[in-house]
Protein backbone atom coordinates (compact mmCIF):
# COMPACT_ATOMS: atom_id res chain seq x y z
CA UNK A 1 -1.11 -31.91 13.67
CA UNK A 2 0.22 -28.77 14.06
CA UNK A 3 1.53 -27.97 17.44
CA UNK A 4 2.92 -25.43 19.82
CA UNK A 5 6.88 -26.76 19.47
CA UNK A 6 6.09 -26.70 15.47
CA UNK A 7 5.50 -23.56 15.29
CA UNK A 8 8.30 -22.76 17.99
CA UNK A 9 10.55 -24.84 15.46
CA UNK A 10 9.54 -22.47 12.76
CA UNK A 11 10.61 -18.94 14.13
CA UNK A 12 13.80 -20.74 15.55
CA UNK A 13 14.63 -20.96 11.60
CA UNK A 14 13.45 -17.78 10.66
CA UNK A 15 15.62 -15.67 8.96
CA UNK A 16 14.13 -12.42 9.26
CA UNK A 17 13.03 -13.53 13.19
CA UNK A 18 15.75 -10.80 14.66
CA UNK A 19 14.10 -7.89 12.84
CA UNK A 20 10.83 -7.92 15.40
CA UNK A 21 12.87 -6.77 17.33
CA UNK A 22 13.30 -3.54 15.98
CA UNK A 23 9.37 -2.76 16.27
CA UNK A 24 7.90 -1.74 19.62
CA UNK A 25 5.24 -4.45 19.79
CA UNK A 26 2.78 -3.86 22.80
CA UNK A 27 2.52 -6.79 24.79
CA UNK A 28 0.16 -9.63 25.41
CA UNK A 29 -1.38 -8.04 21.69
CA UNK A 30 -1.24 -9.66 18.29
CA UNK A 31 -0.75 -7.23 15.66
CA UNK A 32 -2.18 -8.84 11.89
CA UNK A 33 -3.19 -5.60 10.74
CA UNK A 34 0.02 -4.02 9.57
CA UNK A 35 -1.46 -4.29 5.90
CA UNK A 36 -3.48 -1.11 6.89
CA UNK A 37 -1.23 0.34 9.06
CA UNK A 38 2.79 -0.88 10.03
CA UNK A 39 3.89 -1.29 13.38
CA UNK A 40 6.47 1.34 14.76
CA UNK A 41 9.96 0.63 14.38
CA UNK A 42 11.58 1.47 17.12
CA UNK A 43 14.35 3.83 15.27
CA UNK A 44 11.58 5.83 14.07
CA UNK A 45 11.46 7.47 17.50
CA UNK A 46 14.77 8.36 17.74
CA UNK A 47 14.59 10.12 14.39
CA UNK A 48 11.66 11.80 14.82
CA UNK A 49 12.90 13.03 18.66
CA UNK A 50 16.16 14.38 16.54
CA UNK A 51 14.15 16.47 14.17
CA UNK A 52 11.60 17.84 16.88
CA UNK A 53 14.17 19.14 19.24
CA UNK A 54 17.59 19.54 17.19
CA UNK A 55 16.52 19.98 13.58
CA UNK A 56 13.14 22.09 14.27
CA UNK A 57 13.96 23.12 18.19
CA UNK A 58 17.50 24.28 17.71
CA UNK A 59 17.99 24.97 14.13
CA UNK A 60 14.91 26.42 12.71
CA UNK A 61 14.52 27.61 9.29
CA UNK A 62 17.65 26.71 8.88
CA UNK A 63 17.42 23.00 8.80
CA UNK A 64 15.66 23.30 5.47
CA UNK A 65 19.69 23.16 4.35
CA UNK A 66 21.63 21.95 7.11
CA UNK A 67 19.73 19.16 7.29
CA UNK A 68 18.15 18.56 3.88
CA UNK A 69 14.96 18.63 4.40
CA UNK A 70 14.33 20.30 1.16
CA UNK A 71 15.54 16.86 -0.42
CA UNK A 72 13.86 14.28 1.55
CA UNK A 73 10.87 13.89 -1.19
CA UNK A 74 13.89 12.53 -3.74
CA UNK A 75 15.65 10.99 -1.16
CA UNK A 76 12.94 8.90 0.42
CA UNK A 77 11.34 7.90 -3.14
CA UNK A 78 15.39 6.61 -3.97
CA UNK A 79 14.90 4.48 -1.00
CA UNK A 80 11.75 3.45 -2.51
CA UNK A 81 13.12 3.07 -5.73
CA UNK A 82 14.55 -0.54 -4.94
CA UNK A 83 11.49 -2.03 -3.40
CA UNK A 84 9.10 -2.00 -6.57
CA UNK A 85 11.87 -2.66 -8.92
CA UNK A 86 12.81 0.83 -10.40
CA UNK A 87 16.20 2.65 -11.55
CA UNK A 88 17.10 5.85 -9.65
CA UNK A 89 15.55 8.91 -10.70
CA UNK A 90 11.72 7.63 -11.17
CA UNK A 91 10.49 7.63 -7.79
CA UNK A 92 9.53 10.75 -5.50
CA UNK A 93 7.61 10.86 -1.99
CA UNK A 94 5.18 13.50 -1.55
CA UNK A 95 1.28 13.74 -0.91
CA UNK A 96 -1.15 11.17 -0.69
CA UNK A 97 -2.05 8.44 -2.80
CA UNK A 98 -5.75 10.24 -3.94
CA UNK A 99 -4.00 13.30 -5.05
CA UNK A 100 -1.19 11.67 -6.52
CA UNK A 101 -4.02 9.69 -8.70
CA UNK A 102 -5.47 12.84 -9.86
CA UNK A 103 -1.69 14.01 -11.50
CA UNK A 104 -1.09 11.10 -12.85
CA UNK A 105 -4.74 10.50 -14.19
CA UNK A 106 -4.71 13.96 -15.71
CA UNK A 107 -1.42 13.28 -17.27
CA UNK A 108 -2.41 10.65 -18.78
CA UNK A 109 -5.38 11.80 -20.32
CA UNK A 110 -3.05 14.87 -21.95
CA UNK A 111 -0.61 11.87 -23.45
CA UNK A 112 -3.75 10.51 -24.88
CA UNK A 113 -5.30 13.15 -26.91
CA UNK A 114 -8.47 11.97 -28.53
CA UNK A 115 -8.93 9.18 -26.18
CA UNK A 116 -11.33 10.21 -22.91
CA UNK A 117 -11.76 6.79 -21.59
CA UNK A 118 -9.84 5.53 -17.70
CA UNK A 119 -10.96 1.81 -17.02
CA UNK A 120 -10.97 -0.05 -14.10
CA UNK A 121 -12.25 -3.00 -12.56
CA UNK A 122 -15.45 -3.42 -10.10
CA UNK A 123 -14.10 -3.78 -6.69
CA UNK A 124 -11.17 -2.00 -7.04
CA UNK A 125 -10.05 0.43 -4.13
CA UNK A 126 -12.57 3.22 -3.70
CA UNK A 127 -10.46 6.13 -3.65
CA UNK A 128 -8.89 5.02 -6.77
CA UNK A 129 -12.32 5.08 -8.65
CA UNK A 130 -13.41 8.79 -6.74
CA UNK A 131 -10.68 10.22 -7.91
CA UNK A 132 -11.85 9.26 -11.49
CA UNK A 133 -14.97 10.59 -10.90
CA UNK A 134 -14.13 13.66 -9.38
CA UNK A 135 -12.15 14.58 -12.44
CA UNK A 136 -14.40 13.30 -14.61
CA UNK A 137 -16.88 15.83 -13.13
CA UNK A 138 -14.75 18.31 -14.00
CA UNK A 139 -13.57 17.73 -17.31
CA UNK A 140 -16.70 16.00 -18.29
CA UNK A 141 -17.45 12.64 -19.65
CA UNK A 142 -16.70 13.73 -23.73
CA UNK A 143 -13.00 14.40 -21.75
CA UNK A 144 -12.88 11.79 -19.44
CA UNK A 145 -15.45 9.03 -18.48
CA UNK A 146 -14.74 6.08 -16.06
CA UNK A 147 -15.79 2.88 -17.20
CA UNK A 148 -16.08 -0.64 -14.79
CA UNK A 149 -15.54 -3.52 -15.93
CA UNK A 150 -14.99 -7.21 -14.14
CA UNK A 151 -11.83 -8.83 -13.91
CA UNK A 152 -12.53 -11.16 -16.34
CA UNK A 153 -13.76 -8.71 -18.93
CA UNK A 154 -11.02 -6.38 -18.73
CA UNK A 155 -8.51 -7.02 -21.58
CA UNK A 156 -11.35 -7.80 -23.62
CA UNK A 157 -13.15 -4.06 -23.08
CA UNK A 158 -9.25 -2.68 -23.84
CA UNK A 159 -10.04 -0.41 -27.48
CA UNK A 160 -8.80 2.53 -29.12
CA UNK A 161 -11.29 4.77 -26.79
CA UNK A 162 -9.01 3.80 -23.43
CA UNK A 163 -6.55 6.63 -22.55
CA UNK A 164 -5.31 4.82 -19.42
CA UNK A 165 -6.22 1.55 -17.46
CA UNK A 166 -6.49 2.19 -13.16
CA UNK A 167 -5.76 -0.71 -11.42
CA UNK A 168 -4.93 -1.77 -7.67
CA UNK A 169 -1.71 -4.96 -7.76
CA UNK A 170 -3.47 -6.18 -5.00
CA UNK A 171 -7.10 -5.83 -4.31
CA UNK A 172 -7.77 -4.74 -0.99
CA UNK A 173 -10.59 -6.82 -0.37
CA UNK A 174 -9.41 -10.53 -1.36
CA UNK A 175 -5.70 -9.98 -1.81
CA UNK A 176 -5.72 -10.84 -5.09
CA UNK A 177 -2.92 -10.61 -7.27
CA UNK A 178 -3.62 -9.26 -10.55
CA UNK A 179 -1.36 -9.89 -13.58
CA UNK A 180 0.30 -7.07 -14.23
CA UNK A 181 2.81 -7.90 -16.80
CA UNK A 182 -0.05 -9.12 -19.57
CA UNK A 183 -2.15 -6.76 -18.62
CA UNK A 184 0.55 -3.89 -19.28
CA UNK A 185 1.71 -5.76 -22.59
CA UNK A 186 -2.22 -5.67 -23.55
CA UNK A 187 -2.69 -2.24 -22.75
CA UNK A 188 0.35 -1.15 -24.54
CA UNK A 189 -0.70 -3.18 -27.51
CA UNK A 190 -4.01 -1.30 -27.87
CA UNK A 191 -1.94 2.27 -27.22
CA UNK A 192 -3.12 2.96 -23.98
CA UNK A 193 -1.51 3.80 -20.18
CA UNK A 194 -1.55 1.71 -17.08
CA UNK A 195 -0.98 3.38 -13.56
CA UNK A 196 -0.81 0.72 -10.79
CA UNK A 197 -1.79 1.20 -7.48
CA UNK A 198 0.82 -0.77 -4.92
CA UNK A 199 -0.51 0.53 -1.90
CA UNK A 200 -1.21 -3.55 -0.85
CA UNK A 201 2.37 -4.43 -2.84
CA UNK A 202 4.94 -2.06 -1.94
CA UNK A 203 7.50 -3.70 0.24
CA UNK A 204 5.78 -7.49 0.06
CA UNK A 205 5.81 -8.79 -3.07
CA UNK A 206 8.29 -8.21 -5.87
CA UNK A 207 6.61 -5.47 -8.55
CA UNK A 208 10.05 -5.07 -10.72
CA UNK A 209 8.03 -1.70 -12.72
CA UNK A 210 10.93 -0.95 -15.26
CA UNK A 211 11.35 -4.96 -15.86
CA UNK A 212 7.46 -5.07 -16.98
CA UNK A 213 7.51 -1.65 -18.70
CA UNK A 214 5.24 0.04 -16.31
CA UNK A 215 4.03 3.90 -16.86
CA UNK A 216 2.98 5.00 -13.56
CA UNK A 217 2.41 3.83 -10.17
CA UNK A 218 1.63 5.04 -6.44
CA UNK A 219 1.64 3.67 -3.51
CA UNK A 220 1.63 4.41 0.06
CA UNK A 221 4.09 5.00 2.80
CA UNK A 222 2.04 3.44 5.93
CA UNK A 223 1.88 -0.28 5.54
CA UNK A 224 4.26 -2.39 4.58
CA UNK A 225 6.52 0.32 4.91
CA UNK A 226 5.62 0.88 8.21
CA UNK A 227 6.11 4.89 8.03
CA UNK A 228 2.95 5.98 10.64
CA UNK A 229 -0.29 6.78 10.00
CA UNK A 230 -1.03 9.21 7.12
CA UNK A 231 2.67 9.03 5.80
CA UNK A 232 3.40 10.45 2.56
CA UNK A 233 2.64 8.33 -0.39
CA UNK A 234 4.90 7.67 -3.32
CA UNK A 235 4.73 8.14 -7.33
CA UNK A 236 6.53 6.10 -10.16
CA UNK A 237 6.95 7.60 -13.47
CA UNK A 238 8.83 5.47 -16.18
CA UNK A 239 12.09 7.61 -17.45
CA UNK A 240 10.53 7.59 -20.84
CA UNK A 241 7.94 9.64 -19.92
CA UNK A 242 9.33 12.54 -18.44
CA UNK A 243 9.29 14.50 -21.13
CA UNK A 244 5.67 14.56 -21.63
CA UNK A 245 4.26 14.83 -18.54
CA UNK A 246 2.53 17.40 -17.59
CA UNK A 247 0.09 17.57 -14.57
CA UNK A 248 -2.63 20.21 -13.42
CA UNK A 249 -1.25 20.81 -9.54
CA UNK A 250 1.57 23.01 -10.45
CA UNK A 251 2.34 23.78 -6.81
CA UNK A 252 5.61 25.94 -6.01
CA UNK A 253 8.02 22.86 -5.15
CA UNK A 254 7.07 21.33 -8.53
CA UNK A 255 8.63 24.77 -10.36
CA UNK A 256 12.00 24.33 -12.22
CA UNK A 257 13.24 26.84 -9.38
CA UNK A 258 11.05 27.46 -6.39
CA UNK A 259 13.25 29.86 -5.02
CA UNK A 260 13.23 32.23 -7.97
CA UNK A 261 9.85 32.92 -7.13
CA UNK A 262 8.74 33.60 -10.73
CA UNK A 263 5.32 34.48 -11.75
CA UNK A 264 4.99 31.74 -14.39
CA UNK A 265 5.71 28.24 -13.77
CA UNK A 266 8.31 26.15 -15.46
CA UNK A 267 7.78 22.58 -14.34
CA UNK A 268 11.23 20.84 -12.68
CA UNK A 269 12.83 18.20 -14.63
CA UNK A 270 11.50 14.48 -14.35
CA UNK A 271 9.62 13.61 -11.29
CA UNK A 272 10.24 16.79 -9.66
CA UNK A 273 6.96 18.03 -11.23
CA UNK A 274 4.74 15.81 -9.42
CA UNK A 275 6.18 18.14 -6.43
CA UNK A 276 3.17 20.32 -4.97
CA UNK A 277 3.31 21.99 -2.06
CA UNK A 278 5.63 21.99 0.90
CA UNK A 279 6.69 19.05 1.79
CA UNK A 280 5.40 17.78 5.45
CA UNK A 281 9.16 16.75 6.94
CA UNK A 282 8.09 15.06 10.34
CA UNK A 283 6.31 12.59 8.55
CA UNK A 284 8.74 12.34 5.63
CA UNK A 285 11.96 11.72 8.28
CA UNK A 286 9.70 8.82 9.94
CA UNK A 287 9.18 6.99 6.58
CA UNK A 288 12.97 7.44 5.74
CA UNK A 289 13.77 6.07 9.02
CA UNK A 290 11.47 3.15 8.82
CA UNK A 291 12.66 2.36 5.13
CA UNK A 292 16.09 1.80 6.83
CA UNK A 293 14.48 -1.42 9.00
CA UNK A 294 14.14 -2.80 5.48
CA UNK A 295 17.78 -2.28 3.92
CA UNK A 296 19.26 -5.48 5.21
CA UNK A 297 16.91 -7.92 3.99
CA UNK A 298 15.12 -9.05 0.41
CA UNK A 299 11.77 -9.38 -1.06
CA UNK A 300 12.49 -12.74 -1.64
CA UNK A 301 12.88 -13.13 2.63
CA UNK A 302 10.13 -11.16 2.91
CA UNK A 303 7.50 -12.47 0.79
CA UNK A 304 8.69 -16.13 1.57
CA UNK A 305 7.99 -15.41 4.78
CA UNK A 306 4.34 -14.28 4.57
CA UNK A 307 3.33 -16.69 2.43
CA UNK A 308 4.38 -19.09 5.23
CA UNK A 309 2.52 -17.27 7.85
CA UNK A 310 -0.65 -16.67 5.35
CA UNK A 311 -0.68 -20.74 4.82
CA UNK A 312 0.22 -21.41 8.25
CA UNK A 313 -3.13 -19.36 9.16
CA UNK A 314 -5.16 -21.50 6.57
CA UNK A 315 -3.57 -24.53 8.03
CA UNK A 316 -4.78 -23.71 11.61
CA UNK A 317 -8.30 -22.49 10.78
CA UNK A 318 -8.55 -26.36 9.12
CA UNK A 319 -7.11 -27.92 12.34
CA UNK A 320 -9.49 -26.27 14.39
CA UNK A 321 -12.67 -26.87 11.91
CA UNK A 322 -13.31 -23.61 11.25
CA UNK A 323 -13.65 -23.43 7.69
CA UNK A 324 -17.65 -23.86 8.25
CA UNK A 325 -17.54 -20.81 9.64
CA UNK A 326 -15.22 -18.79 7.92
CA UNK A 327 -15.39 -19.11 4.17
CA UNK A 328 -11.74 -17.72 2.36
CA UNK A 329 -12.62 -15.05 -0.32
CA UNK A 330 -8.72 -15.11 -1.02
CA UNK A 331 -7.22 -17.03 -3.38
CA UNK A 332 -6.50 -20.73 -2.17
CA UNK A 333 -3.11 -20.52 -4.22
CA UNK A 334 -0.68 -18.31 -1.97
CA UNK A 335 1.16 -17.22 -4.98
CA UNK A 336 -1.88 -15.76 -6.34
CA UNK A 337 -2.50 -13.16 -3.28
CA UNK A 338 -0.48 -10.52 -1.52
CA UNK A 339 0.42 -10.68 2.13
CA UNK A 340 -3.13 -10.78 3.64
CA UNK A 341 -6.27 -12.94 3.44
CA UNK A 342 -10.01 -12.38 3.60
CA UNK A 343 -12.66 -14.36 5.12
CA UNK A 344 -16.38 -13.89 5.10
CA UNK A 345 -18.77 -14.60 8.13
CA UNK A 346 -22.21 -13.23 8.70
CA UNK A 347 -21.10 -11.50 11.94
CA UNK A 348 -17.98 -10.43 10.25
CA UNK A 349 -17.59 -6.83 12.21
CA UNK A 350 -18.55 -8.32 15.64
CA UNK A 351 -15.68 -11.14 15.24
CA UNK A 352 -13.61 -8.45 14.15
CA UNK A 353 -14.22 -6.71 17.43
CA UNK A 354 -14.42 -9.67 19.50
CA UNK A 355 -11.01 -10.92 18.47
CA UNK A 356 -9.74 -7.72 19.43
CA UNK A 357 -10.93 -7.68 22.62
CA UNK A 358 -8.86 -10.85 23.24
CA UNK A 359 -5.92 -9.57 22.02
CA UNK A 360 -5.73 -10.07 18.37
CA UNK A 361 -6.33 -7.24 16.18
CA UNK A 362 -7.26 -7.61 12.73
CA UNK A 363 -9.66 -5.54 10.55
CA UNK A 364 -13.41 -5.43 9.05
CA UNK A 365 -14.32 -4.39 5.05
CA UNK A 366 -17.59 -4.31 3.79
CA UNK A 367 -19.82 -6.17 3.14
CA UNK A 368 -18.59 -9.45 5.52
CA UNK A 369 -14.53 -9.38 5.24
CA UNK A 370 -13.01 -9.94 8.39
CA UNK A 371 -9.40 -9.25 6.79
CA UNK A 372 -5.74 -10.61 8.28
CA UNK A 373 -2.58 -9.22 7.70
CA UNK A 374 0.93 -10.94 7.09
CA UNK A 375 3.98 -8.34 7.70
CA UNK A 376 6.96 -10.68 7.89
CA UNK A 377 9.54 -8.32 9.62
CA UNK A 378 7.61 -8.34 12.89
CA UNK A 379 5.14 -11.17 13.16
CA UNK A 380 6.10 -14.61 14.01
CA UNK A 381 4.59 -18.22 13.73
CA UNK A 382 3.90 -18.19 16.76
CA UNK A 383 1.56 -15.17 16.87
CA UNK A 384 -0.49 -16.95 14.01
CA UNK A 385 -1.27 -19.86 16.49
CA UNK A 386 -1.87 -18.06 19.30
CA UNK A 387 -4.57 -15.83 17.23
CA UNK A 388 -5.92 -18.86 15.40
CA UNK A 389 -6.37 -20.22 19.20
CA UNK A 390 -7.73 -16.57 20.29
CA UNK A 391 -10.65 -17.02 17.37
CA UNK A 392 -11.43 -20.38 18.07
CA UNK A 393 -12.26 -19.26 21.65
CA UNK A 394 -14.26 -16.25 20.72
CA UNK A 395 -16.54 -18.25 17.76
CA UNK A 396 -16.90 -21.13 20.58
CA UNK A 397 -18.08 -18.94 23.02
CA UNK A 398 -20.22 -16.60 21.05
CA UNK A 399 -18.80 -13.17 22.29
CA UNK A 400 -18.96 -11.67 18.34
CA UNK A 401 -22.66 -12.30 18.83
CA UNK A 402 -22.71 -9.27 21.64
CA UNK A 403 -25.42 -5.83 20.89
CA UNK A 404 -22.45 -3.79 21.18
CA UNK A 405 -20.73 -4.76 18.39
CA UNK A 406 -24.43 -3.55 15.89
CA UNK A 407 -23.05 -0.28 16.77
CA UNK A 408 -19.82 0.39 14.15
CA UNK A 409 -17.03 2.78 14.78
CA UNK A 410 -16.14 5.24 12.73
CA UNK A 411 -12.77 3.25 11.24
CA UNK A 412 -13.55 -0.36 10.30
C-alpha cells in the first residue's frame, strides 16, 4: 500500500527535490502538463525584466552589440548542444519547429537527387506531416510525395525511392519511444536521411545524435526546456553535412555577411544558414535563462526521476482501481516511453476539465487521450498522489459527466 509518508519518504531522497524551487509554482495547483508547456523558472523573470528595461529601455539599438543579442541563436543552441548529445557547432535556436521542418525537408530532398520520397509513420505529430504536404504541394509529388506507413511496416517500406525518413522520438500521443539508433542504421543502409523530431525528448531522455549518427533534428524550446510559450525552436545538423546543405528560406541573418547588405546571397558557414529572419530576442533571453535551471544536473537525474513519478502514477491508478476506467495507451515498460503517459476514457475531455477544476491540470488529444506529464525538476511524489487522489474524487463523483464540458475550447 502506498501511502502518504511513502511518498513523503520519496521526495525526502530526491536528488533533484531543491530545483522546484526555482519554478514559481501557483499554489494549491498541480502542474502535469509541462510536456506541452514548462513551468516558469523563476530566473526567467529577472532576465527578461533586465532586457525590457536595461538592454531594450536604456540601450536601444545598441544592445544588438553590447549585449549580444546578435549571437544568442548560436549561443542558446550551444546550450542546447549538450542536452541531445551533440559537439559544439551543430546546434542553432531560431524559428519554430514547422518552419524549421520545411529547411531541413527541402534540404534533404536536394542531397537526394533522384529520390522524391519523405516517409513517416501514421500517428506521427501533425505539423510534422503538414509541413510535408505543404511542400509537397509545391514541388509536386514526381519531386516530393509523403508516404505513411505504420510503425511496424516502416523499415520494411525503406527503398531506393526514400530521400529522407520524418519521424517524432517520442510520439505525442502514447509516449512512445521509437528506436532511433536501428532505424538510423536502416535508413543509412538503404542511402536515405532521417530528421528526428525531439520536441517530446529534448531535455528528458538521453538522444546522444552524433553517438547514433543522426542527420538532422528539431525540437522545441517550450517544454522540457521550460523557455515560455511559443519559444524559439532548435535545429541539429550533423558536421558532415554542412557542406551540402542548402535550404530555400535564405533570409538576411542566414547570409555569409548580413551586414554587407549584398544583393545576392552567400549562405553563412555551417548552421548559420538555417538563420532566417531577425531573431525574436525576448523570447530567445528567456530560453537561455531557463536552460541555465538545467546546468547543474544530468539526464541520467532527470529521466530517473520521471520514470519514478510516471510508475508511481501507474502504481496509484492500480491502488485506487482505476484501471477499469482508464485504459494506458502508453507503453507498460517505462523504458519504452518518454516522460508522459496516455490514458483513454470515453469522457476523456470532460475528465480532462474536471480534474482541472480540482486543481490538477493535465491535457486532452484526440480522439480519447487524457495525457499526463512527468517534468522531474519541479514536480514531486507527492503531487502524483495528491492528483491520483484529485481523479479518484472527480470519476467517483461524476463531475466529468457535466454539459459544459460537450462544449471544447479552442486549446485542448
Amino acid at each position: 500500500m502506498i501511502c502518504v509518508n511513502a511518498v513523503k519518504a520519496m521526495d525526502a531522497a530526491d536528488p533533484l527535490a531543491y530545483k522546484r524551487g526555482e519554478f514559481q509554482l501557483p499554489a494549491g495547483k498541480i502542474y502535469l502538463d509541462g510536456n506541452s508547456l514548462g513551468a516558469l523558472p523563476l530566473s526567467v523573470i529577472d532576465r527578461l525584466q533586465a532586457t525590457v528595461l536595461e538592454q531594450w529601455g536604456d540601450d536601444l539599438i545598441s544592445s544588438w552589440n553590447r549585449h549580444g543579442w546578435i549571437d544568442l541563436p548560436q549561443r542558446v543552441g550551444e546550450k542546447i548542444a549538450p542536452l541531445i548529445g551533440a559537439a559544439t557547432g551543430q546546434v542553432i535556436c531560431c524559428d519554430s519547429i514547422s518552419v524549421n521542418l520545411f529547411k531541413l525537408l527541402a534540404t534533404a530532398l536536394h542531397m537526394r537527387p533522384g529520390r522524391s520520397v519523405i516517409l513517416s509513420v501514421e500517428g506521427n505529430f501533425p505539423t510534422d506531416l503538414y509541413m510535408a504536404q505543404g511542400l509537397s504541394t509545391l514541388l509536386k509529388e514526381q519531386t516530393c510525395q509523403l508516404q505513411q506507413v505504420s510503425e511496424s511496416a516502416l523499415l520494411d517500406s525503406i527503398d531506393e525511392s526514400v530521400a529522407v525518413l520524418l519521424l517524432s522520438h517520442v510520439n505525442f500521443r502514447s509516449g512512445a519511444i521509437l528506436a532511433m539508433q536501428a532505424i538510423t542504421a536502416a535508413a543509412h543502409a538503404a542511402g536515405a536521411l532521417v530528421i528526428w523530431d525531439l520536441a517530446h525528448s529534448a531535455g528528458a531522455l538521453a538522444v546522444e545524435l552524433d553517438a547514433r549518427n543522426i542527420d538532422f533534428a528539431v525540437g522545441c524550446g517550450y517544454k522540457y526546456l521550460n523557455g515560455g510559450p511559443g519559444a524559439p525552436a532548435f535545429i541539429y545538423a550533423a558536421r558532415r553535412h554542412h557542406s551540402a546543405i542548402k535550404q530555400p528560406l535564405s533570409g538576411w541573418m542566414g547570409h555569409r555577411n548580413p551586414f554587407a547588405f549584398e544583393p545576392q546571397y552567400r549562405p553563412g558557414e555551417g548552421v548559420q544558414q538555417f538563420m532566417c529572419g531577425t531573431p525574436p530576442i525576448l523570447s530567445l533571453a528567456a530560453l537561455d535563462a531557463a536552460l541555465d535551471v538545467l546546468a547543474d544536473t544530468s539526464i541520467e537525474q532527470r529521466r530517473q526521476k520521471s520514470l519514478a513519478l510516471g510508475e508511481l502514477f501507474v502504481d496509484l491508478v492500480m491502488q485506487c482501481e482505476l484501471a477499469d476506467a482508464l485504459q494506458l495507451q502508453s507503453p507498460t515498460q517505462a523504458e519504452q516511453r518518454g516522460s508522459q503517459l496516455a490514458w483513454s476514457h470515453p469522457q476523456a475531455y470532460g475528465l480532462c476539465q474536471a480534474w482541472i477544476e480540482h486543481g490538477v491540470t493535465a491535457d486532452f488529444r484526440e480522439p480519447d487521450i487524457l495525457r499526463v506529464g512527468f517534468s522531474p525538476l519541479y514536480t514531486s511524489f507527492r503531487d502524483i498522489y495528491e492528483a491520483v487522489e484529485r481523479l479518484r474524487a472527480v470519476l467517483a463523483s461524476g463531475t466529468h459527466l457535466d454539459p459544459r464540458w460537450q462544449q471544447r475550447e479552442k486549446v485542448t
